[in-house]
N, C-alpha and C. Protein backbone atom coordinates (compact mmCIF):
# COMPACT_ATOMS: atom_id res chain seq x y z
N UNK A 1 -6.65 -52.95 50.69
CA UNK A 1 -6.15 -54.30 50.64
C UNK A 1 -6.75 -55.17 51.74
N UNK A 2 -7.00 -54.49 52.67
CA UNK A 2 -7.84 -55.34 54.06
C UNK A 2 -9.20 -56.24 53.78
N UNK A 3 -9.72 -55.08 53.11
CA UNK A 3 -10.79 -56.36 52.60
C UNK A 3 -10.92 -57.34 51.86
N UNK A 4 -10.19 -56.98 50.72
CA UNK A 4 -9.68 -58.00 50.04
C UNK A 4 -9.73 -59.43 50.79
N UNK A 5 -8.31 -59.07 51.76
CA UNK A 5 -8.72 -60.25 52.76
C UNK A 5 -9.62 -60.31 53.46
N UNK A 6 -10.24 -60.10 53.72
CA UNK A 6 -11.79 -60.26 54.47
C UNK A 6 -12.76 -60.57 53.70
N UNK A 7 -12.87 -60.40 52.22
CA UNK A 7 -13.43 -61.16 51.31
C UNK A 7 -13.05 -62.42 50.91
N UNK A 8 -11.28 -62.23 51.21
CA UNK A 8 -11.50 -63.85 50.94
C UNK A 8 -11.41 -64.99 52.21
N UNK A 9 -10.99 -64.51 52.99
CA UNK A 9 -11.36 -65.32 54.13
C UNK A 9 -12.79 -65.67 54.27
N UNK A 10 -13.47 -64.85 54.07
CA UNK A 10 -15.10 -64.99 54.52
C UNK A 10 -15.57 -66.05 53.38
N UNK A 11 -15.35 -65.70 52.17
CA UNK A 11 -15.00 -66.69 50.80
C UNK A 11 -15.03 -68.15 51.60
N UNK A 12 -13.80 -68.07 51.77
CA UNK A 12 -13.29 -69.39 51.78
C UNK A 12 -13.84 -70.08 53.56
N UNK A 13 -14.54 -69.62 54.47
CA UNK A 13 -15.27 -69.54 55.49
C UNK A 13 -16.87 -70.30 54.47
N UNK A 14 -17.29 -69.75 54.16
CA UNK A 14 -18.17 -70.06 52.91
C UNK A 14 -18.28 -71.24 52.40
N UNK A 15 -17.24 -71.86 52.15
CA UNK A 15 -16.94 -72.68 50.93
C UNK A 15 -17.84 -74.26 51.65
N UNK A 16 -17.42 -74.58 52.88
CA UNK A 16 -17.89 -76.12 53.27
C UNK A 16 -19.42 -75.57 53.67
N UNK A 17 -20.02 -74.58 53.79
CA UNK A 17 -21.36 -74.40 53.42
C UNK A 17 -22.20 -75.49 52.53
N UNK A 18 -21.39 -75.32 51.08
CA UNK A 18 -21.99 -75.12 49.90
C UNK A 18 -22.19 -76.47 49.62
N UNK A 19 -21.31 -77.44 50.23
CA UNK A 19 -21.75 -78.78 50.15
C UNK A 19 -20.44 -79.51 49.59
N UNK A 20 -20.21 -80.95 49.51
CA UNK A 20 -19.01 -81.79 48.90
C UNK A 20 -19.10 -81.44 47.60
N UNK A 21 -20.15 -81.47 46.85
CA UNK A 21 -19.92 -81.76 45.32
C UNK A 21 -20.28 -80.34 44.73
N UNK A 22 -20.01 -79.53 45.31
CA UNK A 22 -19.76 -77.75 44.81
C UNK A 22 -18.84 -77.83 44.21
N UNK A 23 -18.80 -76.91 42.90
CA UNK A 23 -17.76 -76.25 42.64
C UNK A 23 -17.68 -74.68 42.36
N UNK A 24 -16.31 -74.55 43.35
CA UNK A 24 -16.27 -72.94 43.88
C UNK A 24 -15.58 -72.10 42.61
N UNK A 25 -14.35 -72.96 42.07
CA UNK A 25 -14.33 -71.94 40.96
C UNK A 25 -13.25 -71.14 41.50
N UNK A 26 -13.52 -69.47 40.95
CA UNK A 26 -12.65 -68.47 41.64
C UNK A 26 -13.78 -67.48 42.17
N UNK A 27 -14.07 -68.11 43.09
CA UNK A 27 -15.02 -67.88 43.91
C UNK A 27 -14.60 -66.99 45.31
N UNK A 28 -13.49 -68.04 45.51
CA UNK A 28 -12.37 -66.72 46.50
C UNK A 28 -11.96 -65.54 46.12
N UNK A 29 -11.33 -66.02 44.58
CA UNK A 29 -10.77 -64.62 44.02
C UNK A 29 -11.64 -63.49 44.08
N UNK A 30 -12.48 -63.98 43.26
CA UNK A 30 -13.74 -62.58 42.89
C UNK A 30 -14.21 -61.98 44.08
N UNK A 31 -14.17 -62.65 45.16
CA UNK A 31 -15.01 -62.43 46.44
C UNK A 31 -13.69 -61.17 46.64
N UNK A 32 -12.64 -61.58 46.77
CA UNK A 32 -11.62 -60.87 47.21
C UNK A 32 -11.32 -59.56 46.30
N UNK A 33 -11.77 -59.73 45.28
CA UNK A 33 -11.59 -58.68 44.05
C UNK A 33 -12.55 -57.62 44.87
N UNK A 34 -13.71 -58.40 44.70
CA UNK A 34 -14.92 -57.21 45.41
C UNK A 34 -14.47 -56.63 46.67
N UNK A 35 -14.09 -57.44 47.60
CA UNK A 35 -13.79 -56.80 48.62
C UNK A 35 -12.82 -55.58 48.33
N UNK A 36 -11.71 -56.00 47.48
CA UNK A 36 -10.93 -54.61 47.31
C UNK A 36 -11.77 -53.53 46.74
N UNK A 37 -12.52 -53.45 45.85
CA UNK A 37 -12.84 -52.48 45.52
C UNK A 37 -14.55 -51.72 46.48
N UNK A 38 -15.08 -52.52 47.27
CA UNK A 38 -15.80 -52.02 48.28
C UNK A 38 -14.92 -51.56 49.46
N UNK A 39 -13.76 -52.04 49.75
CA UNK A 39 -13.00 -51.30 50.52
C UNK A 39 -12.52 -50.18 50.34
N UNK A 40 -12.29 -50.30 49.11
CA UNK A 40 -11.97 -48.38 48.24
C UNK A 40 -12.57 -47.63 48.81
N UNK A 41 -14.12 -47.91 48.29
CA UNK A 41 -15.17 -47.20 47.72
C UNK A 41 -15.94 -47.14 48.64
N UNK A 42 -16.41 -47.50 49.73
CA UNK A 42 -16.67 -47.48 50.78
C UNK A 42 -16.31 -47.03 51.91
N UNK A 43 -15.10 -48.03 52.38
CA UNK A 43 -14.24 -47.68 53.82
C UNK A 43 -13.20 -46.39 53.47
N UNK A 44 -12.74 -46.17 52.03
CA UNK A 44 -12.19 -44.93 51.96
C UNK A 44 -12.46 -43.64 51.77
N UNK A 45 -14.16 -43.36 51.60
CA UNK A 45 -15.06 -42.19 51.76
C UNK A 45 -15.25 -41.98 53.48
N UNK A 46 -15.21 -43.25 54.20
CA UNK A 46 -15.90 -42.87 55.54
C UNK A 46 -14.25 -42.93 56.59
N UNK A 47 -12.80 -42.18 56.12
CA UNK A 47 -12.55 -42.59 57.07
C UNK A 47 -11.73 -41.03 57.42
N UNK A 48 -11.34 -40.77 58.73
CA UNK A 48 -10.92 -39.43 58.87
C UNK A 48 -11.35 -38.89 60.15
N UNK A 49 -12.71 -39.67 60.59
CA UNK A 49 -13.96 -39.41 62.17
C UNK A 49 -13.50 -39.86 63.21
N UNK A 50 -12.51 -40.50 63.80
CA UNK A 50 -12.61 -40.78 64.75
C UNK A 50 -12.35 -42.47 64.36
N UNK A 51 -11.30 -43.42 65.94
CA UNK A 51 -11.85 -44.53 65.69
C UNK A 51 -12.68 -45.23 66.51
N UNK A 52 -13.71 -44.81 66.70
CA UNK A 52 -15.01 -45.08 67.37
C UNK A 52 -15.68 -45.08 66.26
N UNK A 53 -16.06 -44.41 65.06
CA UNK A 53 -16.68 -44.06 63.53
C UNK A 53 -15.80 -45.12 63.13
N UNK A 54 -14.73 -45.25 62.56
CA UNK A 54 -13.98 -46.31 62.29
C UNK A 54 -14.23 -47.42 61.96
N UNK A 55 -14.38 -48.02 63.77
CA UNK A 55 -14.98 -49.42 63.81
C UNK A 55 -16.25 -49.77 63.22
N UNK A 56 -17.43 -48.46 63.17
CA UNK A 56 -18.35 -48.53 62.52
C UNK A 56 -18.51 -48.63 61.25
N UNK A 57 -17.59 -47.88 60.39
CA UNK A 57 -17.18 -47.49 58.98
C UNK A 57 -17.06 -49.20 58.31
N UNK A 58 -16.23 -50.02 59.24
CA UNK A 58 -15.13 -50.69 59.05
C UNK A 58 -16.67 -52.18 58.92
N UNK A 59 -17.37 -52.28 59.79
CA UNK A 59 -18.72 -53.18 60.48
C UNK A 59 -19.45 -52.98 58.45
N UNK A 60 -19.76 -51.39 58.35
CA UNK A 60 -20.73 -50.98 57.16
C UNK A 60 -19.87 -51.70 56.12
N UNK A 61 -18.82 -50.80 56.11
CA UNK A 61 -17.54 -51.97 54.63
C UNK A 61 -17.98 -53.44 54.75
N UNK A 62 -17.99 -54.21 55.78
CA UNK A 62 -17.85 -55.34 55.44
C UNK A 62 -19.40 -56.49 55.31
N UNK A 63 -20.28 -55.40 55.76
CA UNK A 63 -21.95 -55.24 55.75
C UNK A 63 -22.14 -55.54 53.91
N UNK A 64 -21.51 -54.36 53.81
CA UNK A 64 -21.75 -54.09 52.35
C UNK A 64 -21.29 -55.16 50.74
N UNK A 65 -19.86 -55.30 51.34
CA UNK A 65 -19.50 -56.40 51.16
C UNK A 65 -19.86 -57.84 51.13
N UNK A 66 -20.45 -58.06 51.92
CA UNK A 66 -21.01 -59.53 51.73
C UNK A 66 -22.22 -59.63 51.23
N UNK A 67 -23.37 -58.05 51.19
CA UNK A 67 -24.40 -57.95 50.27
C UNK A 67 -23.92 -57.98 48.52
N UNK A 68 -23.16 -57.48 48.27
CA UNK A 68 -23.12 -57.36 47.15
C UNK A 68 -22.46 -58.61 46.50
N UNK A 69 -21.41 -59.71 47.33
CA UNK A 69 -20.90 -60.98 47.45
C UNK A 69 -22.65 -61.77 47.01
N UNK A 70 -23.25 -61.77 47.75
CA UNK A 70 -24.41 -62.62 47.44
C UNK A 70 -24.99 -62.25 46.29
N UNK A 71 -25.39 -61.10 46.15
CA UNK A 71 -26.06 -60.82 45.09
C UNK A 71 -25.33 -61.17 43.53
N UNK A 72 -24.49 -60.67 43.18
CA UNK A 72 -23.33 -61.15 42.33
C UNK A 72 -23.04 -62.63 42.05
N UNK A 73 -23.21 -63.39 43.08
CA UNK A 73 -23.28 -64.67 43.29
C UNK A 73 -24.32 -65.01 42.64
N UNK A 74 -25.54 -64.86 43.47
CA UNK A 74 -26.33 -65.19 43.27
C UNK A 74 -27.11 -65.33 41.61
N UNK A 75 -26.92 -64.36 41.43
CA UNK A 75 -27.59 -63.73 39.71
C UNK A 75 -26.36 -64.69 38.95
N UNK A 76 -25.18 -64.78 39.65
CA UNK A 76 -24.14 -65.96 38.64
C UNK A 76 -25.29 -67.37 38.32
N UNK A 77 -25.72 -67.90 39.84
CA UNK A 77 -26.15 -69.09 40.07
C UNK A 77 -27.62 -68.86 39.34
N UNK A 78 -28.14 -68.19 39.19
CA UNK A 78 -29.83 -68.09 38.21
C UNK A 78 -28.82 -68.18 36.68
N UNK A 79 -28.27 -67.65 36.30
CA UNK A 79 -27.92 -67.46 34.88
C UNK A 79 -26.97 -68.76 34.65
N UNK A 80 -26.19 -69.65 35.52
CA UNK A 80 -26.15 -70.75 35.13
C UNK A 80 -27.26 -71.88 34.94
N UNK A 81 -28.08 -71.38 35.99
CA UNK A 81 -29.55 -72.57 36.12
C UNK A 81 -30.48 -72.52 35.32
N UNK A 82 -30.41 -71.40 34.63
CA UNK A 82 -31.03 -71.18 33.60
C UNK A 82 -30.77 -71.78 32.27
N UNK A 83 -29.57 -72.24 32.23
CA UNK A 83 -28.98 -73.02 30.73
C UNK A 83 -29.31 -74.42 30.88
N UNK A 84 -30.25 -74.65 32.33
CA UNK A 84 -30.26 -76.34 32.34
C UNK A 84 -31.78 -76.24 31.99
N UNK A 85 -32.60 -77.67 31.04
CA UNK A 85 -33.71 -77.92 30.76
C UNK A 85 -34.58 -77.19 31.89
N UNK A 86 -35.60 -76.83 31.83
CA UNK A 86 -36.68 -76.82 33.04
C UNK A 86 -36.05 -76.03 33.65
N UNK A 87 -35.03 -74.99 33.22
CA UNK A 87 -34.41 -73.85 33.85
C UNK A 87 -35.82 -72.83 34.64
N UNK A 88 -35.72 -71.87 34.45
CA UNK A 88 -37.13 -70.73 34.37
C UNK A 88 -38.01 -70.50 33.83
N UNK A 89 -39.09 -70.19 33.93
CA UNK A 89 -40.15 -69.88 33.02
C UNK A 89 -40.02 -68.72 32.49
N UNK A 90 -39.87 -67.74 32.56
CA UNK A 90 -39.38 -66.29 32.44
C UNK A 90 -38.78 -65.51 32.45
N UNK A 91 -38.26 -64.35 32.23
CA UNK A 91 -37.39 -63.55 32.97
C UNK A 91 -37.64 -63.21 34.52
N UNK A 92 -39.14 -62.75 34.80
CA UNK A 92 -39.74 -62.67 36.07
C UNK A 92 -39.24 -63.90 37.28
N UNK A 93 -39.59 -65.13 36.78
CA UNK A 93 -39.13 -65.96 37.44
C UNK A 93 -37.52 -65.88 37.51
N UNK A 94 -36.92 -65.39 36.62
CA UNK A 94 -35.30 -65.78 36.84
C UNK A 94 -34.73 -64.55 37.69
N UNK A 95 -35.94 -63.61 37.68
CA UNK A 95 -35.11 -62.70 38.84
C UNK A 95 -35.40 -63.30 40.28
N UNK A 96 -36.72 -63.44 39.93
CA UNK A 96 -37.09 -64.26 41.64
C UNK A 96 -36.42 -65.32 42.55
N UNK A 97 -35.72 -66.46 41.09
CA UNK A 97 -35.03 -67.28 41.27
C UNK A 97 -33.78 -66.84 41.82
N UNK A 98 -33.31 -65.81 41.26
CA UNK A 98 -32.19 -65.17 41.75
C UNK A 98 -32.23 -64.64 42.98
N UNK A 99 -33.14 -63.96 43.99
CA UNK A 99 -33.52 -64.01 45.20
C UNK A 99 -33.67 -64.59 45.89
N UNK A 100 -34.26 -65.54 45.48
CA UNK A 100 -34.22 -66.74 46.68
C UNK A 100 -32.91 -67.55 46.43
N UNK A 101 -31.83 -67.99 45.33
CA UNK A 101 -30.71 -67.86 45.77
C UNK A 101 -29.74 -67.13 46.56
N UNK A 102 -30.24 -65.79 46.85
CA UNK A 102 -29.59 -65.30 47.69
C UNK A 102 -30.03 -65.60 49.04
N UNK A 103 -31.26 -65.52 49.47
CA UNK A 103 -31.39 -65.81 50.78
C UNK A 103 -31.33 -67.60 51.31
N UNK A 104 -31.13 -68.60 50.58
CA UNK A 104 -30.71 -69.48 50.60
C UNK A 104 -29.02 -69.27 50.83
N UNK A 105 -28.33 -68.59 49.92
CA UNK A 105 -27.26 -68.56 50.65
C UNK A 105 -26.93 -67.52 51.44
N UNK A 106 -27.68 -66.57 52.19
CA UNK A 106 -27.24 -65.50 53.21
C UNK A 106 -27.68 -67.07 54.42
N UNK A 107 -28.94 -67.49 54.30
CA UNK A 107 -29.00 -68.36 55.56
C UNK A 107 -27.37 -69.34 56.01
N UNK A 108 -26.93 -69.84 54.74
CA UNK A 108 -25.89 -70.42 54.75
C UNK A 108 -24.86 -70.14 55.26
N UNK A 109 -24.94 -68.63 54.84
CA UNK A 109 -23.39 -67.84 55.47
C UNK A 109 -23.66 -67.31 57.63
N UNK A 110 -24.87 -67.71 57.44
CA UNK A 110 -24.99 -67.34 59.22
C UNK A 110 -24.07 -68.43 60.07
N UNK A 111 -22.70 -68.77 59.84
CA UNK A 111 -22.64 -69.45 60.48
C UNK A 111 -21.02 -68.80 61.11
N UNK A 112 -20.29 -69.44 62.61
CA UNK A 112 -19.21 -68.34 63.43
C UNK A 112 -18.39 -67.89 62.35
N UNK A 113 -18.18 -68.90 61.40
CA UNK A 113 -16.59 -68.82 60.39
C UNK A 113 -16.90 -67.41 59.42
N UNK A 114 -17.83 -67.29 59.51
CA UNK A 114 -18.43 -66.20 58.09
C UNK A 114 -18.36 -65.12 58.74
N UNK A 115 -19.24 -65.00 59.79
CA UNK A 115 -19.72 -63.93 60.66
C UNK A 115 -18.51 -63.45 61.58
N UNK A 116 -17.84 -64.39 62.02
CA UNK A 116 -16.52 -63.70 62.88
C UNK A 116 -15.65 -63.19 61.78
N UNK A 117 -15.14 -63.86 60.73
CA UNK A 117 -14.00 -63.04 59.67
C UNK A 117 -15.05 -61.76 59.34
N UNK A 118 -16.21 -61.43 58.97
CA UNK A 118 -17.09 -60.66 58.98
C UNK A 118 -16.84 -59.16 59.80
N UNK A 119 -17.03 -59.86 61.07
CA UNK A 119 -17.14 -58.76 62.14
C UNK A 119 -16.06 -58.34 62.91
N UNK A 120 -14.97 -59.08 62.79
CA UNK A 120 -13.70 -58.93 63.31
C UNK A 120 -12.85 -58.24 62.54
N UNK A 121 -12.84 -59.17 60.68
CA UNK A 121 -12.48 -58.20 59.68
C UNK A 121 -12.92 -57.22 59.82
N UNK A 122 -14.07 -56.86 59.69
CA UNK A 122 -14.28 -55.11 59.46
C UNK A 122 -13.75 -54.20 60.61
N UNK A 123 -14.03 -54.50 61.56
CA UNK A 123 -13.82 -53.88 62.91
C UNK A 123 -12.65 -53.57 62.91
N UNK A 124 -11.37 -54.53 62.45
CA UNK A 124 -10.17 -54.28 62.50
C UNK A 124 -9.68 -53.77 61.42
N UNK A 125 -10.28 -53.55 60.16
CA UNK A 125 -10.07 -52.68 58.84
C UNK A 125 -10.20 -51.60 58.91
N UNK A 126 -11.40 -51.53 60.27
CA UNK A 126 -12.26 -49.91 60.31
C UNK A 126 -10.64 -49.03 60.86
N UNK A 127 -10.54 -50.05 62.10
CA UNK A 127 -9.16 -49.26 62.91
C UNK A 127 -8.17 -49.19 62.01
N UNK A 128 -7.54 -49.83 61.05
CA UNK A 128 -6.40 -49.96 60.03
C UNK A 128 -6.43 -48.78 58.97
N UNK A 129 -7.44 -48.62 58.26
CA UNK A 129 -7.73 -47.59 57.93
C UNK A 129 -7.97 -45.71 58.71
N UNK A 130 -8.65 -45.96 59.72
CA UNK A 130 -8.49 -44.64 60.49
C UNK A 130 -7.22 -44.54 60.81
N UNK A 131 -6.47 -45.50 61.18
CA UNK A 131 -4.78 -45.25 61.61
C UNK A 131 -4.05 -44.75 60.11
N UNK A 132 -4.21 -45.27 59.19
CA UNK A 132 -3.27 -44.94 58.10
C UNK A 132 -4.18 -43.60 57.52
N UNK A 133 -5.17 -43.06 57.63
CA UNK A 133 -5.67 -41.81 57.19
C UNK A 133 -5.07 -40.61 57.92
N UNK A 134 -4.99 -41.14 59.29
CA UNK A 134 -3.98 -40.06 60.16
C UNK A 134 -2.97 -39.93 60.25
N UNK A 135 -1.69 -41.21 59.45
CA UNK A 135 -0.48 -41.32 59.50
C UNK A 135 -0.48 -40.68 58.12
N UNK A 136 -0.63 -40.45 57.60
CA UNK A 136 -0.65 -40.07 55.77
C UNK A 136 -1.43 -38.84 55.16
N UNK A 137 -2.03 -38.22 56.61
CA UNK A 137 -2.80 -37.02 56.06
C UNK A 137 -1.73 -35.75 56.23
């Protein structure tokens, strides 16, 4: 559930990025959807080591998380741009296009609001999780 929130905080950290005349959509939600289930699937294979591993576990979860946030995103934003005239030339191009939407918006997300819910979230998910693996084992 931690990441969840940390997906959507970071989400919604995100959002005045994107500009006034964006529309986000459920852009939080989904972000937050993903986060739950990279928190599963992720932070709940790596936890049990220590919380020194933890905090690390916790840094990778939320690493991972915001890669797969962009990418997901991103391939959204080619496959809408693609339905407009003068969309892509190709499929080739619409993957490419889809790449450089992502690093257009990873540059975007470098900013404290993203990167601190980022690194603070995880760090403190990493510990939340190693604590409840040892209270429950």
């Amino acid at each position: 559930m931690w990441f969840a929130l940390v997906g959507w905080l970071a989400a919604n950290a995100h959002v005045p990025t994107l500009g006034q005349g964006a529309s986000v959509g459920l852009f939080r939600e989904l972000t937050a959807l993903l986060g739950l289930v990279i928190g599963w699937r992720v932070m709940g294979r790596l936890v049990g080591q220590g919380y020194a591993q933890g905090v690390g576990s916790g840094l990778r979860t939320s690493v991972t998380l915001a890669f797969f946030a962009l990418l997901l995103f991103s391939i959204y934003l080619m496959i809408k741009s693609s339905f407009v005239v003068n969309g892509y030339d190709g499929p080739m191009d619409a993957v490419l296009g889809a790449f450089e939407i992502m690093l257009e918006q990873g540059r975007k997300m470098l900013t404290i609001g993203v990167l601190g819910v980022l690194i603070l979230g995880g760090m403190i998910g990493g510990l939340v999780a190693e604590a409840a693996a040892r209270r429950w084992r």
